[in-house]
Protein backbone atom coordinates (compact mmCIF):
# COMPACT_ATOMS: atom_id res chain seq x y z
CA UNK A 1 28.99 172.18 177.51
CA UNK A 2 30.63 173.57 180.80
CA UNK A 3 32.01 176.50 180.95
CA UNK A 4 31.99 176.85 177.21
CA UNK A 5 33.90 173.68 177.05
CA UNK A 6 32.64 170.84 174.88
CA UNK A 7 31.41 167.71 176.82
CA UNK A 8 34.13 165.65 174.61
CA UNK A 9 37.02 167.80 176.14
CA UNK A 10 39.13 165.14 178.08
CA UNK A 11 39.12 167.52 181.06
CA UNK A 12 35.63 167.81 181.34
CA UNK A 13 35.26 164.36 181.34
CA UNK A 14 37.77 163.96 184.05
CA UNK A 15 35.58 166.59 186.01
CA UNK A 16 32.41 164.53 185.52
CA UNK A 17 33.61 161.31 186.38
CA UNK A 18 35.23 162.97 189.20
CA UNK A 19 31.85 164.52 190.54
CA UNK A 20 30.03 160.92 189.64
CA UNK A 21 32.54 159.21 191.89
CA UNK A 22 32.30 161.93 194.66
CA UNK A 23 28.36 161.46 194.79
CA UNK A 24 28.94 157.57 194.68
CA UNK A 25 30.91 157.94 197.77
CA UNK A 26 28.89 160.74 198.83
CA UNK A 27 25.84 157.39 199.04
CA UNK A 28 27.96 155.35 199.94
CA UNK A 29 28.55 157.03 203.28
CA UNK A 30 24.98 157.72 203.77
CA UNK A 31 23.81 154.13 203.52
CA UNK A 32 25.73 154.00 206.97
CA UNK A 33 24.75 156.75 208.32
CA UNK A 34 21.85 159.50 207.06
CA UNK A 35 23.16 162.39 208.56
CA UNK A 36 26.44 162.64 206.08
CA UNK A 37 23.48 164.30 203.53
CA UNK A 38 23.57 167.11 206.00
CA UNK A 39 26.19 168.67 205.34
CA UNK A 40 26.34 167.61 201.27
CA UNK A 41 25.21 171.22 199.41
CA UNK A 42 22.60 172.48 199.21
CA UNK A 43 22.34 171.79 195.47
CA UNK A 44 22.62 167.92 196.47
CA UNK A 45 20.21 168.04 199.40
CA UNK A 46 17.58 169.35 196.84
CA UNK A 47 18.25 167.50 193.91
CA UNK A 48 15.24 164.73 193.59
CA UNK A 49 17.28 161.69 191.74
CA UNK A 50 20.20 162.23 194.31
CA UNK A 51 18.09 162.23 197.30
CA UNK A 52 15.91 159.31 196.21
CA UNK A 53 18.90 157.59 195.92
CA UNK A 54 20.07 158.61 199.14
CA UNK A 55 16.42 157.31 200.56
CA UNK A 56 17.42 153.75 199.11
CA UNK A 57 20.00 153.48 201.14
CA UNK A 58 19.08 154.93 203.98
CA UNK A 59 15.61 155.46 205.17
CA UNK A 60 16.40 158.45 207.69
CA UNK A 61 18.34 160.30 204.87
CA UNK A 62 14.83 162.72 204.02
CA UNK A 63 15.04 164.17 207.54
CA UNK A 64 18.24 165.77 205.87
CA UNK A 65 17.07 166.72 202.47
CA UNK A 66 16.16 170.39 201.49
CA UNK A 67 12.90 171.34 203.39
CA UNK A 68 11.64 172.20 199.24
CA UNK A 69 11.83 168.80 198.58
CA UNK A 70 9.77 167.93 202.23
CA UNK A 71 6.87 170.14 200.94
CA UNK A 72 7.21 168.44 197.29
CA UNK A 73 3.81 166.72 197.21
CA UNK A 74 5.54 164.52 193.47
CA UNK A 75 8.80 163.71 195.15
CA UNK A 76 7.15 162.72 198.36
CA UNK A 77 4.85 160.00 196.95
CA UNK A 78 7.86 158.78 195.16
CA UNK A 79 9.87 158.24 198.44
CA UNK A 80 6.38 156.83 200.34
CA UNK A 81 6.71 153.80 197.50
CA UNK A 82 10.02 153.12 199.23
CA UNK A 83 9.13 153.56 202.50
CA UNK A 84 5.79 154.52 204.10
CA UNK A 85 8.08 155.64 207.28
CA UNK A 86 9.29 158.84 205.57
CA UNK A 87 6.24 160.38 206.48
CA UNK A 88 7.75 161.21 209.37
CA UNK A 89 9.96 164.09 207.59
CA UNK A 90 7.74 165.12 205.25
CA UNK A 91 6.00 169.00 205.82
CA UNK A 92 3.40 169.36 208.41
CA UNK A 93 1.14 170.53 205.15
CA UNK A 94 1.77 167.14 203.44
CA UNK A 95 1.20 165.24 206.37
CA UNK A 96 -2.35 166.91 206.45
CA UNK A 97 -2.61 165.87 202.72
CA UNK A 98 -4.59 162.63 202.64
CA UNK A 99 -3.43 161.44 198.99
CA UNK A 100 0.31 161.59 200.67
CA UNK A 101 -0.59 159.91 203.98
CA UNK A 102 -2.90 156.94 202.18
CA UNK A 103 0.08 156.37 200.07
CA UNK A 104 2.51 156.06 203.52
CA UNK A 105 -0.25 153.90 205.46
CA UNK A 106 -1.02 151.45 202.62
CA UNK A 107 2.84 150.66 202.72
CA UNK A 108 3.18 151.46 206.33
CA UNK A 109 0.04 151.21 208.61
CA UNK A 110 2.08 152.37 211.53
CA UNK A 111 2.94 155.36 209.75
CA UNK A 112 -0.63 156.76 210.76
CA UNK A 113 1.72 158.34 213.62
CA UNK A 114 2.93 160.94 211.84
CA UNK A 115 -0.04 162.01 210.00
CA UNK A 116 -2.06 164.64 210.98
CA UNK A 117 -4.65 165.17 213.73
CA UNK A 118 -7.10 165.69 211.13
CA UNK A 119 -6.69 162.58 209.32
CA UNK A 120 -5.94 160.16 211.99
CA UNK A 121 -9.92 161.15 212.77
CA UNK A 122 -10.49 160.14 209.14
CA UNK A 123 -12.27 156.89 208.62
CA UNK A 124 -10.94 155.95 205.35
CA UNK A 125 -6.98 157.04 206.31
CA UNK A 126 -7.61 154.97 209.85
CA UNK A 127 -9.07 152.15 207.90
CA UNK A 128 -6.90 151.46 205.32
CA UNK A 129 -3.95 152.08 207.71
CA UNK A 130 -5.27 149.26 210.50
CA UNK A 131 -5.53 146.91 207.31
CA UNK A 132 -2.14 147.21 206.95
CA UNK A 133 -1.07 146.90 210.29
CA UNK A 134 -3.46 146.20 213.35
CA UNK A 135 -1.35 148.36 215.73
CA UNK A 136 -2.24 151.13 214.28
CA UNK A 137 -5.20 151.79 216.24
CA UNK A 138 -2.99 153.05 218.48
CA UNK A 139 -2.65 156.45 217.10
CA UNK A 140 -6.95 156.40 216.01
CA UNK A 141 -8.59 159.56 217.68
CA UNK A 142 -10.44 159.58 220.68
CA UNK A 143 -13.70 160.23 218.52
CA UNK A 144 -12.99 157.34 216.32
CA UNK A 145 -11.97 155.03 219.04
CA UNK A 146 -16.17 155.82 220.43
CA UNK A 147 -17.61 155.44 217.31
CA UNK A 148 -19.47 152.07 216.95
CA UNK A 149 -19.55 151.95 213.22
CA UNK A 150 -15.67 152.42 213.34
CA UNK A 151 -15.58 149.65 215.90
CA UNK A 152 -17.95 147.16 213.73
CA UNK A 153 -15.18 147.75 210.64
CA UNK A 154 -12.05 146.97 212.71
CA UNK A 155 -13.93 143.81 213.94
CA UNK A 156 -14.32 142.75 210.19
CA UNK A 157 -10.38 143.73 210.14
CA UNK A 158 -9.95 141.63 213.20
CA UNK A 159 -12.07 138.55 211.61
CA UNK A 160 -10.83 139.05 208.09
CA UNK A 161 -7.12 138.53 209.63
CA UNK A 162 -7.87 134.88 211.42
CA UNK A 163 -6.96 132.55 209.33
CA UNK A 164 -9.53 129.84 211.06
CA UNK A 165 -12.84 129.82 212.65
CA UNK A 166 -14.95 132.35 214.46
CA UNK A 167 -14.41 135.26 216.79
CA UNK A 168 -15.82 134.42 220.34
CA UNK A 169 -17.30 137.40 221.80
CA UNK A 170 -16.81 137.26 225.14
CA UNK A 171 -18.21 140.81 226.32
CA UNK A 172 -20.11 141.05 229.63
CA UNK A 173 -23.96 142.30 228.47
CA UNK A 174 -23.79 144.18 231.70
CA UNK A 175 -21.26 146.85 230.54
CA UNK A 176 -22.27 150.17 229.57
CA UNK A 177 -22.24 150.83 225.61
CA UNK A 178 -18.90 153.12 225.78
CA UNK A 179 -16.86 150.72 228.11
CA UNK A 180 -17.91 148.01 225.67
CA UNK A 181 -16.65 150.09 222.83
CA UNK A 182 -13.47 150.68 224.31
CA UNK A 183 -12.71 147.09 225.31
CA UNK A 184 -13.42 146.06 221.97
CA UNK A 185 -10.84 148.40 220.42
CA UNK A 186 -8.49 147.52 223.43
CA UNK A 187 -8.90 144.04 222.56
CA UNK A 188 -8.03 144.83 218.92
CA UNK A 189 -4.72 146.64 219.96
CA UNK A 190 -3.46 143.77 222.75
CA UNK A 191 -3.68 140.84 220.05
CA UNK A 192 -2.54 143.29 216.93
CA UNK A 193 -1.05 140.62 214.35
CA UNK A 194 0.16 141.61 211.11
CA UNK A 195 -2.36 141.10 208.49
CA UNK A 196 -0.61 138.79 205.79
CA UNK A 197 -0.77 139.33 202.71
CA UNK A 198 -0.71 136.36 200.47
């Protein structure tokens, strides 16, 4: 029903296929360009199904969606399983939420950019996001990049990632414990490779 009309009215229909073909071209025009969903209504820019859509084919097209559906903790994990990148235009709350940004950094390492301070400091978030992708490290925390147990894991990333043979370590025994550290993780970052997944 519309309007107190029934849905088998022929004018209704007309007016439903009329909206369906307005938010076909409506996507259409975002796939080429993700700013269009700017100025759709509001009622679009918030509606989840639409806006996922929209997400599909464009990436960007979040950054225009209703800042509701940016804080949505549910609709954000849905558009992370498309692409880890949204992150980006997600809330500043659910970019501090660690479900939300292991969920953009296991399909994204590189996403570990736009999470928070907080949990680019966090082991497991860092981790799981340099398994992904190496260049990650990156955007680790100062603390992190210091921290010799963090250091020993991305070495087993490092080693796990060679597809032959052994890891020379070619460190001078003469450097002091932090410059070692450091090199080590610099090392990591200058000969990032994606880790394939087979």
């Amino acid at each position: 029903f519309k309007d107190g009309k029934k849905l088998s009215d022929k004018s209704t229909i007309d007016e439903l296929k009329k909206l369906v073909n307005e938010k076909e071209q409506l996507l259409e025009a975002i796939g080429n360009d993700a700013s269009v969903l700017k100025d759709a209504s509001d009622g679009l820019r918030n509606d989840k199904d639409f806006v996922l859509k929209a997400i599909r084919r464009n990436e960007y097209a979040l950054q225009y969606a209703s800042d509701s559906l940016k804080n949505d903790k549910e609709f954000i994990l849905k558009v992370l399983k498309i692409d880890g990148y949204s992150l980006e235009f997600a809330s500043d709350r659910l970019k501090g939420d660690k479900d939300v940004v292991l969920k953009a950094v296991k399909k994204e390492g590189y996403a570990l950019q736009y999470a928070s301070e907080r949990l680019r400091d966090d082991k497991d978030v860092v981790l799981t996001a340099i398994k992904n992708n190496r260049s990650a490290l990156e955007f680790v925390s100062e603390r992190l990049k210091n921290d010799k147990d963090f250091i020993s894991e991305v070495e087993k990333i490092k080693a796990e990632s060679y597809s032959f043979g052994d890891l020379e370590d070619d460190n001078n025994n003469s450097q002091s414990e932090s410059s070692l550290n450091s090199n080590k993780l610099m090392e990591s970052i200058s000969f990032a490779t994606p880790i394939q997944v087979h």
